[in-house]
Protein backbone atom coordinates (compact mmCIF):
# COMPACT_ATOMS: atom_id res chain seq x y z
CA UNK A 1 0.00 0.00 0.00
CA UNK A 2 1.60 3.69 -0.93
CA UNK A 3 1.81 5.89 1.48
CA UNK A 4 -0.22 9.11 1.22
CA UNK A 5 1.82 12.52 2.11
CA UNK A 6 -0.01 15.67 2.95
CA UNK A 7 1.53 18.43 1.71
CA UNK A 8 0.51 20.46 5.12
CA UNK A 9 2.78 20.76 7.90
CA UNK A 10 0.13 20.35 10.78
CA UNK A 11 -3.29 18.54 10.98
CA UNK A 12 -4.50 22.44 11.53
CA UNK A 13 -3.31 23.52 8.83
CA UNK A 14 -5.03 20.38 6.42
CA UNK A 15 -7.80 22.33 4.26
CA UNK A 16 -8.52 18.98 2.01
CA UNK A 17 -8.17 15.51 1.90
CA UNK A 18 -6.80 13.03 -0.91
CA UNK A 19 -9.77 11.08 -2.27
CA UNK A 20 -7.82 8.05 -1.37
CA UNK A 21 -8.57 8.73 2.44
CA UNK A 22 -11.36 7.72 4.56
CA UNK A 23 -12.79 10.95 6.28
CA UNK A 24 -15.71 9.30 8.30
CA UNK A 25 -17.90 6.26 8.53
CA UNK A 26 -21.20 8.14 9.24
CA UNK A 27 -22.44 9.39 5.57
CA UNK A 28 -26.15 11.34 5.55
CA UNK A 29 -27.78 10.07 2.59
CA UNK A 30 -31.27 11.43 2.88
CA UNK A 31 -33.74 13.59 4.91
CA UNK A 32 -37.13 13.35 4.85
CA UNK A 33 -39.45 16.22 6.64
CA UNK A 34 -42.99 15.14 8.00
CA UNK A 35 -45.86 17.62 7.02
CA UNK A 36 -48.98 16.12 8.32
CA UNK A 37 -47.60 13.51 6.38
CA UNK A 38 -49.69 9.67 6.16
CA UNK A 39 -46.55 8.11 6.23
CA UNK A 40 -43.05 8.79 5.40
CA UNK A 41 -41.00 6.25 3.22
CA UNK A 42 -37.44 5.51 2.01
CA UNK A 43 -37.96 3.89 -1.31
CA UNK A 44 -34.08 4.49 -3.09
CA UNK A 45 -30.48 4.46 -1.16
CA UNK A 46 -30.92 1.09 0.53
CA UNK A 47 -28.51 -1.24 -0.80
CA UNK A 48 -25.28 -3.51 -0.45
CA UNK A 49 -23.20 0.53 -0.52
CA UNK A 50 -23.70 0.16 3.17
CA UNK A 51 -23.15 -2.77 5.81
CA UNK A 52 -25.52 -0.48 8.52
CA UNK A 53 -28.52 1.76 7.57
CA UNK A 54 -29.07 3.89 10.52
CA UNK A 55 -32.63 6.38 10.45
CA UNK A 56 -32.59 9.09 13.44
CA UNK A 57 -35.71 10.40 14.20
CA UNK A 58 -36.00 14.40 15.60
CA UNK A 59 -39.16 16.02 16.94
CA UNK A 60 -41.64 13.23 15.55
CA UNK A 61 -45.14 15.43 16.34
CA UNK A 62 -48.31 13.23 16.13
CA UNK A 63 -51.66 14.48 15.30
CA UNK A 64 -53.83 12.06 17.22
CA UNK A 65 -52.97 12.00 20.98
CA UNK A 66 -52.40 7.89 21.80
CA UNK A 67 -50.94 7.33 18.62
CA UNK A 68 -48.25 4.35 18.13
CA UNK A 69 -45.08 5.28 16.03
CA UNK A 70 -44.33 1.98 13.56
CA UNK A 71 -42.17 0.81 10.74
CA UNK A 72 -41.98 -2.07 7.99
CA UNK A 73 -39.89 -2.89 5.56
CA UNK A 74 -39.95 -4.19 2.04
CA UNK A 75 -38.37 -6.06 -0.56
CA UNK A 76 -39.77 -4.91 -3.61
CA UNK A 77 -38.86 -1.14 -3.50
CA UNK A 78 -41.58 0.15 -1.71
CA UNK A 79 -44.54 -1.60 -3.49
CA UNK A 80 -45.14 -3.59 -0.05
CA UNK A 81 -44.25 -3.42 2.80
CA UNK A 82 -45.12 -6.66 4.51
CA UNK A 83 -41.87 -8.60 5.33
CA UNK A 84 -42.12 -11.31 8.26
CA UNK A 85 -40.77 -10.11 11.41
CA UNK A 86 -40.39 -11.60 15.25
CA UNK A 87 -39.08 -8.96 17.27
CA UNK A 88 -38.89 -7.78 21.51
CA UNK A 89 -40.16 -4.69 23.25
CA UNK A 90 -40.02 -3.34 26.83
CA UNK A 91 -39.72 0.21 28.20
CA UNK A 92 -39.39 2.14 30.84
CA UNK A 93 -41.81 4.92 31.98
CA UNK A 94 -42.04 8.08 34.63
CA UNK A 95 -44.77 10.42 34.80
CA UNK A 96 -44.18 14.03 35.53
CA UNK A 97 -45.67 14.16 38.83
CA UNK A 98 -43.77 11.35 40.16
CA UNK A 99 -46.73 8.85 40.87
CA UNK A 100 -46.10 6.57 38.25
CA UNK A 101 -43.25 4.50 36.98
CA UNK A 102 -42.88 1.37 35.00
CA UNK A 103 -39.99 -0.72 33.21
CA UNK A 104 -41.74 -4.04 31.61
CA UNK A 105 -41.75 -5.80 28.53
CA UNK A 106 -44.80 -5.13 26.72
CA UNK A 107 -46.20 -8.38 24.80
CA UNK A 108 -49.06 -6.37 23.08
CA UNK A 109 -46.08 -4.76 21.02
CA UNK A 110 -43.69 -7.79 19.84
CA UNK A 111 -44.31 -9.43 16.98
CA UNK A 112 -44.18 -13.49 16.50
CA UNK A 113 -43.44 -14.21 12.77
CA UNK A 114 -45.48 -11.44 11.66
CA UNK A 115 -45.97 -9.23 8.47
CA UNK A 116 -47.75 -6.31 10.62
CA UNK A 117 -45.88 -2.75 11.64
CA UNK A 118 -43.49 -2.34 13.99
CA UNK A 119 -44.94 -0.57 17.20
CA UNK A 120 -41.81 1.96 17.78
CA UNK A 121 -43.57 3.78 20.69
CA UNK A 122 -46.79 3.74 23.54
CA UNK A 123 -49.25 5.98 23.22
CA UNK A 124 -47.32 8.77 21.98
CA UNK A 125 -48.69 12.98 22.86
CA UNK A 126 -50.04 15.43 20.69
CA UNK A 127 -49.93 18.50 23.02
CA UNK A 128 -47.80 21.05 20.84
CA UNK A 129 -44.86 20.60 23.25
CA UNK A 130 -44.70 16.89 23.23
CA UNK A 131 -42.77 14.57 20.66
CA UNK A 132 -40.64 11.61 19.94
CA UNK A 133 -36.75 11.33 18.87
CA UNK A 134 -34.99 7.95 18.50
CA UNK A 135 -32.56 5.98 16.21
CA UNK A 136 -32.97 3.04 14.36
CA UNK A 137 -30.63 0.50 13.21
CA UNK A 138 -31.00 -1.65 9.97
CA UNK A 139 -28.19 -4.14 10.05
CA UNK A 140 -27.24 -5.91 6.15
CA UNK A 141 -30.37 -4.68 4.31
CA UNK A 142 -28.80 -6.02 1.15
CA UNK A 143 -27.88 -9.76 2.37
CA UNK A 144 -29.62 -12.52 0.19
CA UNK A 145 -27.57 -14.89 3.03
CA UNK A 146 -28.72 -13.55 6.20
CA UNK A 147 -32.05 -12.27 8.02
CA UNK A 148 -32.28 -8.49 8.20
CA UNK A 149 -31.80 -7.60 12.06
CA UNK A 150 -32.21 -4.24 13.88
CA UNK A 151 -32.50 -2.46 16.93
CA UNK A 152 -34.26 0.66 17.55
CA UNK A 153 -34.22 3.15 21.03
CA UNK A 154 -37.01 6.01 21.38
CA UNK A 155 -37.65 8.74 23.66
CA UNK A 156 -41.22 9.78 23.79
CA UNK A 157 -43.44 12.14 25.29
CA UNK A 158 -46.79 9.99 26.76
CA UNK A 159 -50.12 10.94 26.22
CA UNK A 160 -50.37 10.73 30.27
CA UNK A 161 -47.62 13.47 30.42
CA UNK A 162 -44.20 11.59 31.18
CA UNK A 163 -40.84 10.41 30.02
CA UNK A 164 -41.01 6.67 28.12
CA UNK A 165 -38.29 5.29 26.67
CA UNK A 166 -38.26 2.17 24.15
CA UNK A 167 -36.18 -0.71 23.55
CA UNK A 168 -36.91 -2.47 20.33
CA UNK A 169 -35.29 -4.91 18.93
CA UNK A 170 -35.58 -8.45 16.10
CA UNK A 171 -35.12 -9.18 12.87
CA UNK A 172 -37.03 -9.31 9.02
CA UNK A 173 -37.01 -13.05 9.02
CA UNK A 174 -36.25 -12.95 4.92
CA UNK A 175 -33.50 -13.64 2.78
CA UNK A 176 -34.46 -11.46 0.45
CA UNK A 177 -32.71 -7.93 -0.32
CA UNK A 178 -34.39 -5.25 1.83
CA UNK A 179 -34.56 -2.31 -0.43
CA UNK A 180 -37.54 0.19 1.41
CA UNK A 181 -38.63 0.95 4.91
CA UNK A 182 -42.18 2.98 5.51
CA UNK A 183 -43.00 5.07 9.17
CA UNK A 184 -46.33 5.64 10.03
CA UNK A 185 -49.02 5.88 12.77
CA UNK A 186 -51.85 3.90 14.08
CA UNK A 187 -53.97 6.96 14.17
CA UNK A 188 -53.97 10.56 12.54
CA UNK A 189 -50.64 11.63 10.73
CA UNK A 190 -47.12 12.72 11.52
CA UNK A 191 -47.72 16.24 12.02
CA UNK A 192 -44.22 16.83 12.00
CA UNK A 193 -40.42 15.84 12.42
CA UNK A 194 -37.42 14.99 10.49
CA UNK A 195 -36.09 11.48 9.88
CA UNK A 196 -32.85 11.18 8.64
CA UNK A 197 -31.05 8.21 6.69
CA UNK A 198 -27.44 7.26 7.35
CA UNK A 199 -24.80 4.68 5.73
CA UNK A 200 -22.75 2.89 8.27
CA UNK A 201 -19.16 1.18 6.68
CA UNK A 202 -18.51 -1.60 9.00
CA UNK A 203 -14.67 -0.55 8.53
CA UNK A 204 -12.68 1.21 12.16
């Protein structure tokens, strides 16, 4: 392997890199912005470029209070989204005036070899203050080997005024190339929010 030479003296002083060097694994690829939006979907970008697909959600604002965040994926560039998934969930909860508190797993929202959406939150407010950030982690989309794993972690504002945060976690039992992933809501629309898609190399 050649070695490259700056031509700078100091790393301060470095205005530019040589293509030939790796500046970063973390690449944004796409933004979507919600606008009382039915769903919001990433139909082109996800493919074998990437070993890790990672989607960060910011200010997710629901229209209908109680409404359940969710995802699926699909294999056919968006024309479906109905892939088979088994998957866990528990969470943790605190309500603003201190009475209540919970951490348990939460049956209602896994899924057992299952085509249906992915509940990514519980009961999620609409008050104008209250929303949802999170990250999700799509591990090998483009594998025709391997089932298509990920984990996901959200912060959400309840509909009973508290702090809940989710742990979500299983894989899309397919061997098929995952090429699309949809967010939506059980109820209403996503008023608002930002969900941003990143490309992961699995290179240090």
């Amino acid at each position: 392997m050649a070695l490259i030479k700056h031509g700078n003296n100091a790393l301060s002083n470095v205005t530019a890199f040589p293509s030939a060097v790796p500046t970063g694994k973390l690449k944004l690829l796409s933004t979507a912005t919600a606008s009382s939006s039915s769903s919001i979907e990433f139909t082109s970008g996800i493919d074998s470029t990437y070993d890790i697909y990672k989607f960060e959600f910011t200010d997710i604002h629901v229209s209908s209070d109680s409404a359940v965040f969710r995802f699926n994926l699909s294999t056919d560039s968006g024309s479906n989204y109905n892939v088979t998934k088994t998957t866990s969930y528990f969470r943790g909860f605190h309500s603003e005036n201190g009475v209540t508190t919970a951490l348990d797993y939460r049956t209602p929202s896994d899924l057992a070899q299952s085509t249906s959406d992915q509940d990514l939150s519980l009961a999620q407010g609409s008050d104008n203050d209250q929303s949802l950030v999170g990250q999700l982690y799509l591990f090998n989309p483009s594998s025709t080997t391997y089932v298509k794993h990920f984990i996901v972690t959200t912060q959400s504002t309840r509909s009973q005024d508290g702090s809940q945060e989710s742990f979500i976690a299983g894989y899309g039992n397919t061997t098929s190339a995952v090429d699309a992933i949809k967010f939506v809501v059980s109820s209403g629309n996503i008023d608002a929010g930002t969900i941003k898609m990143y490309g992961i190399s699995a290179w240090v």
